[in-house]
Protein backbone atom coordinates (compact mmCIF):
# COMPACT_ATOMS: atom_id res chain seq x y z
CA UNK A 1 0.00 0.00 0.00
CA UNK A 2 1.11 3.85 -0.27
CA UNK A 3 -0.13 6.50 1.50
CA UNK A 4 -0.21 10.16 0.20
CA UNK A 5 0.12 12.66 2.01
CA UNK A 6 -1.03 16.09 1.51
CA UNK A 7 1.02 18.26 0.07
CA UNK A 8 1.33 21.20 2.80
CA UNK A 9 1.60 18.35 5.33
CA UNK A 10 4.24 18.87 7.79
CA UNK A 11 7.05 16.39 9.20
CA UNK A 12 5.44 16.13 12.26
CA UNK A 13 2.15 14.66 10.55
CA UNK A 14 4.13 12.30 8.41
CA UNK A 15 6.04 10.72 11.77
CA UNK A 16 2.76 10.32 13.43
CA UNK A 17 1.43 8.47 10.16
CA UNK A 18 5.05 6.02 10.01
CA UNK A 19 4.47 5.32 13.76
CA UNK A 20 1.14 4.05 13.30
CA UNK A 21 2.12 2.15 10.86
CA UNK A 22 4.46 0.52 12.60
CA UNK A 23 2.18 0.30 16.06
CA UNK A 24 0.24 -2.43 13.54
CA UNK A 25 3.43 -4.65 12.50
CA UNK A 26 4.03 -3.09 8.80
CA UNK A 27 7.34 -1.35 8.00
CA UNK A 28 6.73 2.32 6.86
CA UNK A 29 9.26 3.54 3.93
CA UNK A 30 9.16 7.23 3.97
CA UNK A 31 8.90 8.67 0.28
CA UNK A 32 9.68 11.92 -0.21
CA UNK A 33 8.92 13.43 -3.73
CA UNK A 34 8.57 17.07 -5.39
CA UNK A 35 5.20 18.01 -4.37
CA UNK A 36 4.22 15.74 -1.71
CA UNK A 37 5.54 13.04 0.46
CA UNK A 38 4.68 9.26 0.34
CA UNK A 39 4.98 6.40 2.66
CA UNK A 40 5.59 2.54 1.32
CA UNK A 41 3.83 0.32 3.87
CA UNK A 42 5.70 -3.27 3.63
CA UNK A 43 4.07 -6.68 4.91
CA UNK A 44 1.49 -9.08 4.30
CA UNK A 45 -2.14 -7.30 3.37
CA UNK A 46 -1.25 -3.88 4.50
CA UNK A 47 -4.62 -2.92 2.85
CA UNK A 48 -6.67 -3.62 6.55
CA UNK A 49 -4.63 -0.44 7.61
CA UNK A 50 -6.09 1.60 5.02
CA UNK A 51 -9.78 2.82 6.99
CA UNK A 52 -7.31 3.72 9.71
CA UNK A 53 -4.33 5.96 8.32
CA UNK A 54 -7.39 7.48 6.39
CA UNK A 55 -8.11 9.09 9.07
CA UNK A 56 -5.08 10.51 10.67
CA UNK A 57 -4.31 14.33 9.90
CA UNK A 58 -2.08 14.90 6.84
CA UNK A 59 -3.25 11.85 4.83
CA UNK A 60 -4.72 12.61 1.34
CA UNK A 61 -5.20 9.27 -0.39
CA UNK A 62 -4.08 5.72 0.66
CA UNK A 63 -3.93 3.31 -2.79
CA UNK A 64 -3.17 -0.64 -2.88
CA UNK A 65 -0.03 -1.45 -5.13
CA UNK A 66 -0.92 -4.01 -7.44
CA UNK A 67 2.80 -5.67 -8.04
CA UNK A 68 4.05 -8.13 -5.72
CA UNK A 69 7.44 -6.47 -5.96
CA UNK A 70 6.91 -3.43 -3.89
CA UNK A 71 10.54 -1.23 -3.75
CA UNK A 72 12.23 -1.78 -7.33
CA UNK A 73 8.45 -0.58 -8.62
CA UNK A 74 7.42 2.44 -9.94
CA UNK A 75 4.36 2.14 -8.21
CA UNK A 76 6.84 3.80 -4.76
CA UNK A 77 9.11 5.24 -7.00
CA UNK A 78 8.18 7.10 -10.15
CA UNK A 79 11.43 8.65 -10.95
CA UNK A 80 14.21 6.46 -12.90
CA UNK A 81 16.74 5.91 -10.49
CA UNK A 82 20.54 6.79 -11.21
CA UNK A 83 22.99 4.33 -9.60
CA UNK A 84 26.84 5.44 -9.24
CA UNK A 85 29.64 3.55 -9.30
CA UNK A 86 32.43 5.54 -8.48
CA UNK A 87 32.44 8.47 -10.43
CA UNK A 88 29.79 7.02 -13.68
CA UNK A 89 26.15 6.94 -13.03
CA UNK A 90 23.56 4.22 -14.79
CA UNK A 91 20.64 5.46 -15.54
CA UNK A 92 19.32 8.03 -18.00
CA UNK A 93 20.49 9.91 -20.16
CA UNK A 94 23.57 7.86 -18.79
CA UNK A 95 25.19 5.00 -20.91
CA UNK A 96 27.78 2.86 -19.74
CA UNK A 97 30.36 0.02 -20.94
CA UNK A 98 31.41 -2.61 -19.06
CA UNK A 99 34.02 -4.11 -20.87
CA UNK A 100 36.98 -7.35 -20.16
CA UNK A 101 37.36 -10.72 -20.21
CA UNK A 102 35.64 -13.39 -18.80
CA UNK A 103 37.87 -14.85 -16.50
CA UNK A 104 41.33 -13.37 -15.10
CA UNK A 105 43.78 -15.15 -16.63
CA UNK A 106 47.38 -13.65 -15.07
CA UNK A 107 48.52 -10.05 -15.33
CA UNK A 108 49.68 -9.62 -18.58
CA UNK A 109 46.29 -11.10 -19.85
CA UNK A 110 44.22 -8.53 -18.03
CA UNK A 111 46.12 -5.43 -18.40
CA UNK A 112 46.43 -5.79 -22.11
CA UNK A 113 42.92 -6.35 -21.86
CA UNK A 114 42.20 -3.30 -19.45
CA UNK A 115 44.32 -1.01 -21.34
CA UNK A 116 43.07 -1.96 -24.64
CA UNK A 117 39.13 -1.52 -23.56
CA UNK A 118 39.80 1.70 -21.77
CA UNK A 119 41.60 3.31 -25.17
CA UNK A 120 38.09 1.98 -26.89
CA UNK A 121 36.15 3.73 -24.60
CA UNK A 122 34.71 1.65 -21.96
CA UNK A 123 34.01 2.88 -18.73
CA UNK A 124 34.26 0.51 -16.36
CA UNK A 125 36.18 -3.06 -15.92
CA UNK A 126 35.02 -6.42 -15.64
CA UNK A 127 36.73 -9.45 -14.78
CA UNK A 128 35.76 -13.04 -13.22
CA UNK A 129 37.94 -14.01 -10.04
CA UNK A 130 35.89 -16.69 -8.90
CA UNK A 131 33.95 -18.49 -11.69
CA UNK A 132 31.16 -20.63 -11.95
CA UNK A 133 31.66 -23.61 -14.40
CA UNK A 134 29.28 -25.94 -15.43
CA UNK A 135 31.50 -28.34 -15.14
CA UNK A 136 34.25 -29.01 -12.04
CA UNK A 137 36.88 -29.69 -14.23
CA UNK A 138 37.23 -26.22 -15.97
CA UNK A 139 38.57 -23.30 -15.13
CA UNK A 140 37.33 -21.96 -12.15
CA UNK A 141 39.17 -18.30 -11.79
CA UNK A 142 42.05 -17.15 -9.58
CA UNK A 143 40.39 -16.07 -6.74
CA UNK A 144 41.84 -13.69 -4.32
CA UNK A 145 44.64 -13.48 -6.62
CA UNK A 146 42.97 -12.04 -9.50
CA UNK A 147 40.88 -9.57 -6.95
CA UNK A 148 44.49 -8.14 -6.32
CA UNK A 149 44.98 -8.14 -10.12
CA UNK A 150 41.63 -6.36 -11.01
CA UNK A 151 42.35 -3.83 -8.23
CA UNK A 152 46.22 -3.23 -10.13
CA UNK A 153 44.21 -2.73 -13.25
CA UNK A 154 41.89 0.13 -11.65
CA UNK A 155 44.90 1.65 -10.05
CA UNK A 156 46.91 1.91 -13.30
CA UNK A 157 43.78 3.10 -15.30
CA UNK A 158 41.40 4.45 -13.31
CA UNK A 159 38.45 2.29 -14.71
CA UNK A 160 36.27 1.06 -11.91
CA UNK A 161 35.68 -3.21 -11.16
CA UNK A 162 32.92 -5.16 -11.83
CA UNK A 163 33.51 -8.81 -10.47
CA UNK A 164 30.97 -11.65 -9.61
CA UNK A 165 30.76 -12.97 -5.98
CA UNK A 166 29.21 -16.88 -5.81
CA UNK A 167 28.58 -17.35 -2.20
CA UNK A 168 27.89 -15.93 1.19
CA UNK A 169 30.87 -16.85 2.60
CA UNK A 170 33.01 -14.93 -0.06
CA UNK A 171 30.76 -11.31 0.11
CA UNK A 172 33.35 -9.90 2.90
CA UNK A 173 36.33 -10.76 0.72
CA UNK A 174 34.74 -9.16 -2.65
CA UNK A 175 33.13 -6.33 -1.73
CA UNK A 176 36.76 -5.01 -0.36
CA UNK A 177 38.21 -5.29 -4.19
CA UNK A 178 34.91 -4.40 -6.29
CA UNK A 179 33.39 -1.37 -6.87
CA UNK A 180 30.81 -2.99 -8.35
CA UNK A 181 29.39 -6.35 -7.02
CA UNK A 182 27.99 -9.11 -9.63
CA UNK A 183 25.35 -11.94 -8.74
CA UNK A 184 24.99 -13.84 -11.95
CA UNK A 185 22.48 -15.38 -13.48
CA UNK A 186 22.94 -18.95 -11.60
CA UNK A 187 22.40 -17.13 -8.11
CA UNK A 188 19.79 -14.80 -9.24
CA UNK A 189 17.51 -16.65 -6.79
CA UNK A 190 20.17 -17.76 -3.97
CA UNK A 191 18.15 -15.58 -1.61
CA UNK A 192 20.76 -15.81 1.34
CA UNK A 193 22.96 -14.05 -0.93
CA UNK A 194 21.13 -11.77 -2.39
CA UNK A 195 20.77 -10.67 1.03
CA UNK A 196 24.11 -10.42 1.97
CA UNK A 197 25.55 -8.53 -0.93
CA UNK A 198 22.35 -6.10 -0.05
CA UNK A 199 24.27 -5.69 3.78
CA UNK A 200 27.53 -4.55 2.31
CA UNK A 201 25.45 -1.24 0.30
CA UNK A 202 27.66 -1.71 -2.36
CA UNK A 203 26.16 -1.29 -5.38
CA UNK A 204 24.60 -4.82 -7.17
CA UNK A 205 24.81 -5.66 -10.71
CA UNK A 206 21.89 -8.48 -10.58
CA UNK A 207 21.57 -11.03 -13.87
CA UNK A 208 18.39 -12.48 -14.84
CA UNK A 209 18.34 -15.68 -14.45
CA UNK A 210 18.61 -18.49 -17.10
CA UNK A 211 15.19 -19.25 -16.89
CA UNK A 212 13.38 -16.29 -14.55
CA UNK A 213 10.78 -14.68 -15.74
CA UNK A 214 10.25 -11.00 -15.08
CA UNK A 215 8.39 -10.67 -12.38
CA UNK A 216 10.46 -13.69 -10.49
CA UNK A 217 14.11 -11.40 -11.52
CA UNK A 218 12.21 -8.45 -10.28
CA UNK A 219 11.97 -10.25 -7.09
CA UNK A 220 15.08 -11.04 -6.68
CA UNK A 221 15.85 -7.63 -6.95
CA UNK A 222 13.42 -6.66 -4.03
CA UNK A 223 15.61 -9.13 -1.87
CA UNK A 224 18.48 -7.04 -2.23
CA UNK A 225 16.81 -3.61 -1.76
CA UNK A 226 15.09 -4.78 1.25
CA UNK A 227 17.88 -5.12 3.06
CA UNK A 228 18.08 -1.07 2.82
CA UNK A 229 20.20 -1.17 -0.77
CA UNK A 230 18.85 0.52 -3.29
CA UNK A 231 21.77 0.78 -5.47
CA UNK A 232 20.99 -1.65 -7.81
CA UNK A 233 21.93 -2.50 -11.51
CA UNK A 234 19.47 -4.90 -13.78
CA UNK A 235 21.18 -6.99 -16.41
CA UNK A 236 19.10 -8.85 -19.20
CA UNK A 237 22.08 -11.72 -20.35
CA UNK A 238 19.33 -14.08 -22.47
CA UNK A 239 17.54 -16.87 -21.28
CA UNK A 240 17.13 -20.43 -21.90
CA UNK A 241 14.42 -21.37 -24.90
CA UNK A 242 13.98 -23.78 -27.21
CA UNK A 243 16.87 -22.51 -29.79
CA UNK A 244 19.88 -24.00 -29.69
CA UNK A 245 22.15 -21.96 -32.53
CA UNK A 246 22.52 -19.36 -29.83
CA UNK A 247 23.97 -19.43 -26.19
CA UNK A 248 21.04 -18.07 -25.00
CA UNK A 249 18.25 -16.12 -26.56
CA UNK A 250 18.47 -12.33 -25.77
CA UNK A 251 15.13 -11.16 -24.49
CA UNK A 252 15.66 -7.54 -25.56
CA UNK A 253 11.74 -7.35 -25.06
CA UNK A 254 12.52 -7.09 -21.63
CA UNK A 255 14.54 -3.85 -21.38
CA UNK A 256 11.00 -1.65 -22.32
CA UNK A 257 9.34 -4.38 -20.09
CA UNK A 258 11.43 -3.19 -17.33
CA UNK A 259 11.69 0.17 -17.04
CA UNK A 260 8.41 0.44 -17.69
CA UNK A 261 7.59 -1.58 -14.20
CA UNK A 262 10.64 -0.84 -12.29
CA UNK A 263 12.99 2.35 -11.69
CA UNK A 264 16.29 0.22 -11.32
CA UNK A 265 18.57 0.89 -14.81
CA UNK A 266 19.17 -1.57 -17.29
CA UNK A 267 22.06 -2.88 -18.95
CA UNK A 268 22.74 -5.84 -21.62
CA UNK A 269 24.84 -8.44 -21.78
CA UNK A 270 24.82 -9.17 -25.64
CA UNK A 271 28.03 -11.85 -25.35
CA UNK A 272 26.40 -14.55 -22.94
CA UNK A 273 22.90 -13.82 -24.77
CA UNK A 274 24.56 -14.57 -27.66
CA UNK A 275 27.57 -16.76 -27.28
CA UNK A 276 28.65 -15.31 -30.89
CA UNK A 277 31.19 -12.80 -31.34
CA UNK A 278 30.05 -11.97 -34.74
CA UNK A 279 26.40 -11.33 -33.17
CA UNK A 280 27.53 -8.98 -30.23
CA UNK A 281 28.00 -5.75 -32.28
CA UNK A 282 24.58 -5.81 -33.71
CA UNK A 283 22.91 -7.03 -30.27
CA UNK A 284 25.08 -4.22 -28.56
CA UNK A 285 23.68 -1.85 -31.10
CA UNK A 286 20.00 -2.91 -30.40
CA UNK A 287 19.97 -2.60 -26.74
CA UNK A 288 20.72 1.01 -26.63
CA UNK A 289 18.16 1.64 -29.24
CA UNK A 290 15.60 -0.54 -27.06
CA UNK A 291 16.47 1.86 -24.20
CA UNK A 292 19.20 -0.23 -22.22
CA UNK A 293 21.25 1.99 -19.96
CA UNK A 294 24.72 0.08 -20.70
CA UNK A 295 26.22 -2.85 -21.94
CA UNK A 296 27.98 -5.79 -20.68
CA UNK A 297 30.64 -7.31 -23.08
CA UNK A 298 33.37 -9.54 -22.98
CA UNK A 299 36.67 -8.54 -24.64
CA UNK A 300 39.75 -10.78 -24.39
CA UNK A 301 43.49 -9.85 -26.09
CA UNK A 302 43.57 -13.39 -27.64
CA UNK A 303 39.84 -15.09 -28.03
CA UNK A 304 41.30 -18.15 -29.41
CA UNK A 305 43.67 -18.85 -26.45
CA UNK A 306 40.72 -17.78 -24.05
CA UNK A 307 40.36 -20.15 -20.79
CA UNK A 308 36.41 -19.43 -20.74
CA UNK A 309 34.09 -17.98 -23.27
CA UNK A 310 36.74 -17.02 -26.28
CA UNK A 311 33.89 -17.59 -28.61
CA UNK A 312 31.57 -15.05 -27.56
CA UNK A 313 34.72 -12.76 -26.67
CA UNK A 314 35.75 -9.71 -29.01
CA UNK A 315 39.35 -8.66 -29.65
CA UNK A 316 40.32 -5.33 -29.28
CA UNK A 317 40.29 -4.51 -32.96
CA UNK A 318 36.96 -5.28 -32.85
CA UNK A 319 35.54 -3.83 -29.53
CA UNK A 320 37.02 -0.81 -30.60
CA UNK A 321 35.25 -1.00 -34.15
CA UNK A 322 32.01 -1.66 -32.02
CA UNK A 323 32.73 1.13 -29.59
CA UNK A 324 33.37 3.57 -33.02
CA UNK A 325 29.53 2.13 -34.01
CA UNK A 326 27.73 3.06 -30.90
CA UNK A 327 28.95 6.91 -30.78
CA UNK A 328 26.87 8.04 -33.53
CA UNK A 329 23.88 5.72 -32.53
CA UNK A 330 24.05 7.06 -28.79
CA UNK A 331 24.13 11.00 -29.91
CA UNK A 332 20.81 10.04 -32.00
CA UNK A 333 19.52 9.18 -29.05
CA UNK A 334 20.09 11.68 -26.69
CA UNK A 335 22.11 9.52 -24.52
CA UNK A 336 25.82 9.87 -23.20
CA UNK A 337 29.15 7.73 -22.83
CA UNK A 338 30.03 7.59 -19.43
């Protein structure tokens, strides 16, 4: 439920309203806009309360919210949110690239890769540490070791890190390298950690899963901001259908689906919702037009000597030949780099 208050109500009326709120077992989540304040009411059927706060001073309007996801809506939050990482912002008119290879191979494999993305244009770095493999025998990452290698890179360039995290046990330890904190799509619904990587309020890049639907990804999302996170970064990667050319099949449906329900940003992964090289420039291209707020893409000095996911991975040459595309494309649209 939300409750509206009136717009020349004071603070004092809008404490008395949260109190009550709470005096009946909800959680009140004040919601201060432009003209007038709101207050999210969080629990099971909060609509019983609704005869009551009616009738406290200051109270214009109390309405039912229809989604089951109650924070990442737009129902309690109208505005598109902007989340910062560092120094670059997601979320309109913001774009951003988030550019590297899949796994962490050693030094010299990273930097070349870190210095080559950054010259392209890309805006932040990614970079697996700890990797989840579908099967035990490949490889797996470097762990701490290439968290002290990603951090190197950001020193030397200046490029914020995006790295995944793949259990509760290792939040601690990532969250003190990343700036940015990945739950991929195989966790999307491992709730206790979803949960934990809301504690650390660093901000969450959060993958769909393979095989989540919207409203179930949406969810997930709601786990994380309920822990009192709200900085929070969407990323559509492709799901699992019938098709088997592709990886995955990139639901760029959802992007407009999306923002359209929720006020978290956006971004694309068009290299694991591919698994085609050849078929990330043109995907890349078609999320921003769709509205995405940044892209996701794996870039590796070597593809062919790759230890995970050369074949969806773009060489420099041709990252920077995608990065030379998008320019034009994202001044069309009103939308800028970084």
């Amino acid at each position: 439920m939300l409750i509206l208050m009136k717009a020349d109500a004071p603070p004092d009326q809008v404490n008395a309203v949260m109190e009550k709120v709470r005096e009946h077992g909800f959680r009140p989540l004040e919601l201060p806009g432009q003209e007038r304040t709101a207050i999210g009411v969080l629990g099971s059927n909060p609509i019983q309360l609704r005869d009551l706060v009616l009738s406290l001073p200051g109270v214009a309007d109390a309405v039912p919210v229809s989604k089951p996801f109650k924070l990442v809506s737009r129902e309690f939050h109208p505005q598109s949110s902007v989340v910062t990482v560092r120094d670059r912002s997601f979320g309109p008119p913001h774009f951003q690239v988030i550019a590297g290879p899949c796994s962490v191979e050693s030094e010299a494999q990273l930097m070349a890769a870190a210095e080559a993305v950054k010259a392209a244009g890309a805006t932040l770095l990614r970079g697996g540490a700890f990797k989840p493999r579908t099967s035990p025998y490949s490889f797996r990452g470097l762990g701490e070791a290439g968290l002290e290698l990603l951090a190197k890179a950001r020193d030397a360039l200046g490029l914020p890190i995006v790295t995944e995290v793949l259990t509760t046990e290792e939040v601690p330890l990532v969250a003190g390298y990343a700036d940015l904190l990945q739950v991929g799509a195989r966790n999307c619904q491992n709730f206790g950690l979803l949960e934990a990587v809301g504690r650390t309020r660093k901000p969450i890049l959060l993958k769909r899963g393979m095989s989540n639907t919207i409203e179930e990804w949406l969810l997930s999302a709601e786990y994380i901001v309920g822990q009192g996170n709200d900085d929070v970064i969407l990323c559509e990667r492709g799901i699992r259908t019938f098709e088997g050319f592709t990886r995955n099949t990139l639901d760029l449906g959802a992007v407009p689906v999306v923002k359209e329900l929720s006020h978290l940003p956006v971004i694309v992964d068009p290299s694991h919702g591919s698994g085609h090289w050849w078929m990330v420039p043109p995907l890349a291209r078609a999320a921003a037009a769709v509205g995405a707020d940044g892209l996701l893409i794996e870039v590796h000095p070597a593809p062919d000597e790759a230890l995970s996911d050369g074949a969806q991975s773009l060489n420099p040459v041709k990252f920077q030949h995608l990065m030379r595309e998008l320019a034009p494309l994202l001044d069309t649209l009103g939308i800028r780099l970084g």
